[in-house]
N, C-alpha and C. Protein backbone atom coordinates (compact mmCIF):
# COMPACT_ATOMS: atom_id res chain seq x y z
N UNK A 1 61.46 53.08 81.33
CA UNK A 1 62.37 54.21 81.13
C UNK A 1 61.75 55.46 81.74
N UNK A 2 62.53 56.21 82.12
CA UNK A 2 62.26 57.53 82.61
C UNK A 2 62.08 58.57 81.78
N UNK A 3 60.74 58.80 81.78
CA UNK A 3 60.72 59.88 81.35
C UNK A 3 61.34 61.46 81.59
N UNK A 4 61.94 62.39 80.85
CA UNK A 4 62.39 63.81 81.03
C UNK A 4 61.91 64.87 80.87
N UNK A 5 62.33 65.59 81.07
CA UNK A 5 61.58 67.27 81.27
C UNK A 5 62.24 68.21 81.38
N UNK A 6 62.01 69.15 80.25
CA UNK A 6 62.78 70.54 79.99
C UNK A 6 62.05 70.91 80.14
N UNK A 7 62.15 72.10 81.18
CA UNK A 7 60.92 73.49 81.28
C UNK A 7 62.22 74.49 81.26
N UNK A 8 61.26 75.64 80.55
CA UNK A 8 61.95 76.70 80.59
C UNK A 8 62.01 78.04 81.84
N UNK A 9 60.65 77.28 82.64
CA UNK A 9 60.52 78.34 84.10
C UNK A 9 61.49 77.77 84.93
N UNK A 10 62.49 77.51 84.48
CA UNK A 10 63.62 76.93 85.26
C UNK A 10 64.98 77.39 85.05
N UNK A 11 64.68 78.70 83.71
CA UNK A 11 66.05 79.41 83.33
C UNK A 11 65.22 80.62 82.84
N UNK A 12 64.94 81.67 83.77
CA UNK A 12 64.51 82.93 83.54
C UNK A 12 64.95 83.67 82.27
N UNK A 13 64.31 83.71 81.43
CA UNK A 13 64.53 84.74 80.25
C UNK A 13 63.78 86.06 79.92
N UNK A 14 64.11 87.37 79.63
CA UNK A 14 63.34 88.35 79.28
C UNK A 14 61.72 87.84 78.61
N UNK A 15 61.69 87.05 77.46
CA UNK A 15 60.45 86.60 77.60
C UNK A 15 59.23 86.04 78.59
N UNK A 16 59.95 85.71 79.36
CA UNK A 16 59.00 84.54 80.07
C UNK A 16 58.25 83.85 80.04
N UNK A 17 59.17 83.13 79.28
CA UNK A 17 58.86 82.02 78.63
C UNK A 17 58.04 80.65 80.05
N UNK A 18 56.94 80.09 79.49
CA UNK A 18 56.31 79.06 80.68
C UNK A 18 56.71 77.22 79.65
N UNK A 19 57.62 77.07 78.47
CA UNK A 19 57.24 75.99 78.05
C UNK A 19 57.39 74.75 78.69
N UNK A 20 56.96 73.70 78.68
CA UNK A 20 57.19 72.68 79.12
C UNK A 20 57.51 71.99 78.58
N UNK A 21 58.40 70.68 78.12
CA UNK A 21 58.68 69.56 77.31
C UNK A 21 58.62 68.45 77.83
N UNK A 22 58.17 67.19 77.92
CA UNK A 22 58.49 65.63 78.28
C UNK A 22 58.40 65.09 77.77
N UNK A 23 59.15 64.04 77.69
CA UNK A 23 59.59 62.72 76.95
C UNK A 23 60.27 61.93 76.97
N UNK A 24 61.09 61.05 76.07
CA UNK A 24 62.02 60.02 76.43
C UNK A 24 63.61 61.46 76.39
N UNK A 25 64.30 61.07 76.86
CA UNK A 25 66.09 61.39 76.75
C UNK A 25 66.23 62.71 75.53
N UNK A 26 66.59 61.26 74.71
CA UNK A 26 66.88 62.02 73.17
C UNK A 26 65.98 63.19 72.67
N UNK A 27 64.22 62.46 72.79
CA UNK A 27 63.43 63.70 72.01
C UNK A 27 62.98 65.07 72.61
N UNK A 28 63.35 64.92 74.40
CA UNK A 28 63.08 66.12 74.74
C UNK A 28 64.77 67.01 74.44
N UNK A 29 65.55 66.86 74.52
CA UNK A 29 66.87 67.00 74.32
C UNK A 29 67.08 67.84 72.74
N UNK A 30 65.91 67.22 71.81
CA UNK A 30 66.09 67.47 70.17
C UNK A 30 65.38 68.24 70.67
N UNK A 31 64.35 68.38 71.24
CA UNK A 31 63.16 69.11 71.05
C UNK A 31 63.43 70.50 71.68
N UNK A 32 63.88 70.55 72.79
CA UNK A 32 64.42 72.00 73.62
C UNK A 32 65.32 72.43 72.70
N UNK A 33 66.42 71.66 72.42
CA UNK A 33 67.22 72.77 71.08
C UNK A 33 66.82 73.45 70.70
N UNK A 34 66.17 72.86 69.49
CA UNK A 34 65.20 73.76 68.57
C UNK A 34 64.08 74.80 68.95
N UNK A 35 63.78 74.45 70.16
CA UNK A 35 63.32 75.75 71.23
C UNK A 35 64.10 76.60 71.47
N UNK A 36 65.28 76.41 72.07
CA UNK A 36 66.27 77.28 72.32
C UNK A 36 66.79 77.92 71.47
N UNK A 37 66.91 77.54 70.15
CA UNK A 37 67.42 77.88 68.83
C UNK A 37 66.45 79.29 68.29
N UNK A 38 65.28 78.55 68.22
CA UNK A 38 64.09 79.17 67.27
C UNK A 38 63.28 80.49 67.66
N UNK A 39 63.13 80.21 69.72
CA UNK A 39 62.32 80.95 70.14
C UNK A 39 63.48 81.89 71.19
N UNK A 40 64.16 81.13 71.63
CA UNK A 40 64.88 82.14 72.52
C UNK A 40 66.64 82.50 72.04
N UNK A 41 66.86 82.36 70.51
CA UNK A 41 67.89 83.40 69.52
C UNK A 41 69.26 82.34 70.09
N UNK A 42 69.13 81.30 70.97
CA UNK A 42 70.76 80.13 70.92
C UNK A 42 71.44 79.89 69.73
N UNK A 43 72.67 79.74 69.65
CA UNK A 43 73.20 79.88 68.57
C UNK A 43 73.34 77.72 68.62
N UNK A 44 73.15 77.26 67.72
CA UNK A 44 73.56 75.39 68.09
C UNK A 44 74.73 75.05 68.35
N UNK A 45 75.02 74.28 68.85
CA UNK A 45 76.05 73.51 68.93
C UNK A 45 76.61 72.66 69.99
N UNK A 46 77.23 72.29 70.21
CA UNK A 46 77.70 71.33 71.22
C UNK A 46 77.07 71.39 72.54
N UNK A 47 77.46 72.88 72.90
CA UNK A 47 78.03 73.12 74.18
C UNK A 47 76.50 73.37 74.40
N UNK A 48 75.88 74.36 73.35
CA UNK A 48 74.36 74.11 73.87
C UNK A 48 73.37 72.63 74.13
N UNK A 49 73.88 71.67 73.54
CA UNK A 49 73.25 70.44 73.40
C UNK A 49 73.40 69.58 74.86
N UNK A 50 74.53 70.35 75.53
CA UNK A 50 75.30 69.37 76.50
C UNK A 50 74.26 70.29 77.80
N UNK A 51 74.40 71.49 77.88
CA UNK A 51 73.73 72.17 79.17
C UNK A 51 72.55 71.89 79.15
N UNK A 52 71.34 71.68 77.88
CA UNK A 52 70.28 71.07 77.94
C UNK A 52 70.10 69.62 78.32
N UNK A 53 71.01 68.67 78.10
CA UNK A 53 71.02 67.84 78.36
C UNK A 53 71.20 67.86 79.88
N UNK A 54 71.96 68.26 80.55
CA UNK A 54 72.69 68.58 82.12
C UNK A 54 71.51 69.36 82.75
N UNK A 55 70.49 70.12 82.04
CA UNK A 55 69.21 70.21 82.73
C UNK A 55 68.39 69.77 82.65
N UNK A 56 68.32 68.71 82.05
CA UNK A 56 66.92 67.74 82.04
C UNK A 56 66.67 67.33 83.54
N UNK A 57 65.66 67.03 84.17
CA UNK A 57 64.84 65.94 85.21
C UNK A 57 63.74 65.20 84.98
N UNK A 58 64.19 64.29 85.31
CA UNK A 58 63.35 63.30 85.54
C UNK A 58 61.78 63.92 85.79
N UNK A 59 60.60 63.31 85.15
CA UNK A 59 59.72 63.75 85.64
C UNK A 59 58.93 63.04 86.58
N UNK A 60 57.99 63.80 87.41
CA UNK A 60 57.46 63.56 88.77
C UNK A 60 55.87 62.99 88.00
N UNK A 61 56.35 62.04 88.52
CA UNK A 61 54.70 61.27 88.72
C UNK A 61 53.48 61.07 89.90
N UNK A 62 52.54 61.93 89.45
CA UNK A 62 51.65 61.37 90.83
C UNK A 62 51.24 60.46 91.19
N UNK A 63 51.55 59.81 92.39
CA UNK A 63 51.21 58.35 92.90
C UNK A 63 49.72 58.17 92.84
């Protein structure tokens, strides 16, 4: 399985924010929420669950 990856230097915020997340699908997906929720003031719900999801990538492995 492929592993995923939410970074946040990939959606500029007044903080500037550097986090990184990887993992399987689901737990980086749970896990950025509650980032998004906690640290950068997202309100939950759907529509937020779906654009995190729609920015995940695949992560890069060094050969």
């Amino acid at each position: 399985m492929t592993r995923k990856v939410a970074d946040c230097r990939n959606h500029p915020s007044v903080s500037g924010c550097t986090l990184t997340i990887s993992g399987e699908e689901e737990e980086v997906a749970r896990a950025a929420a509650e980032h998004a929720i906690s640290v950068h003031g997202h309100t939950d719900g759907p529509e937020l669950r779906q654009m995190i999801r729609e920015s995940l990538e695949d992560e890069k492995v060094d050969a």
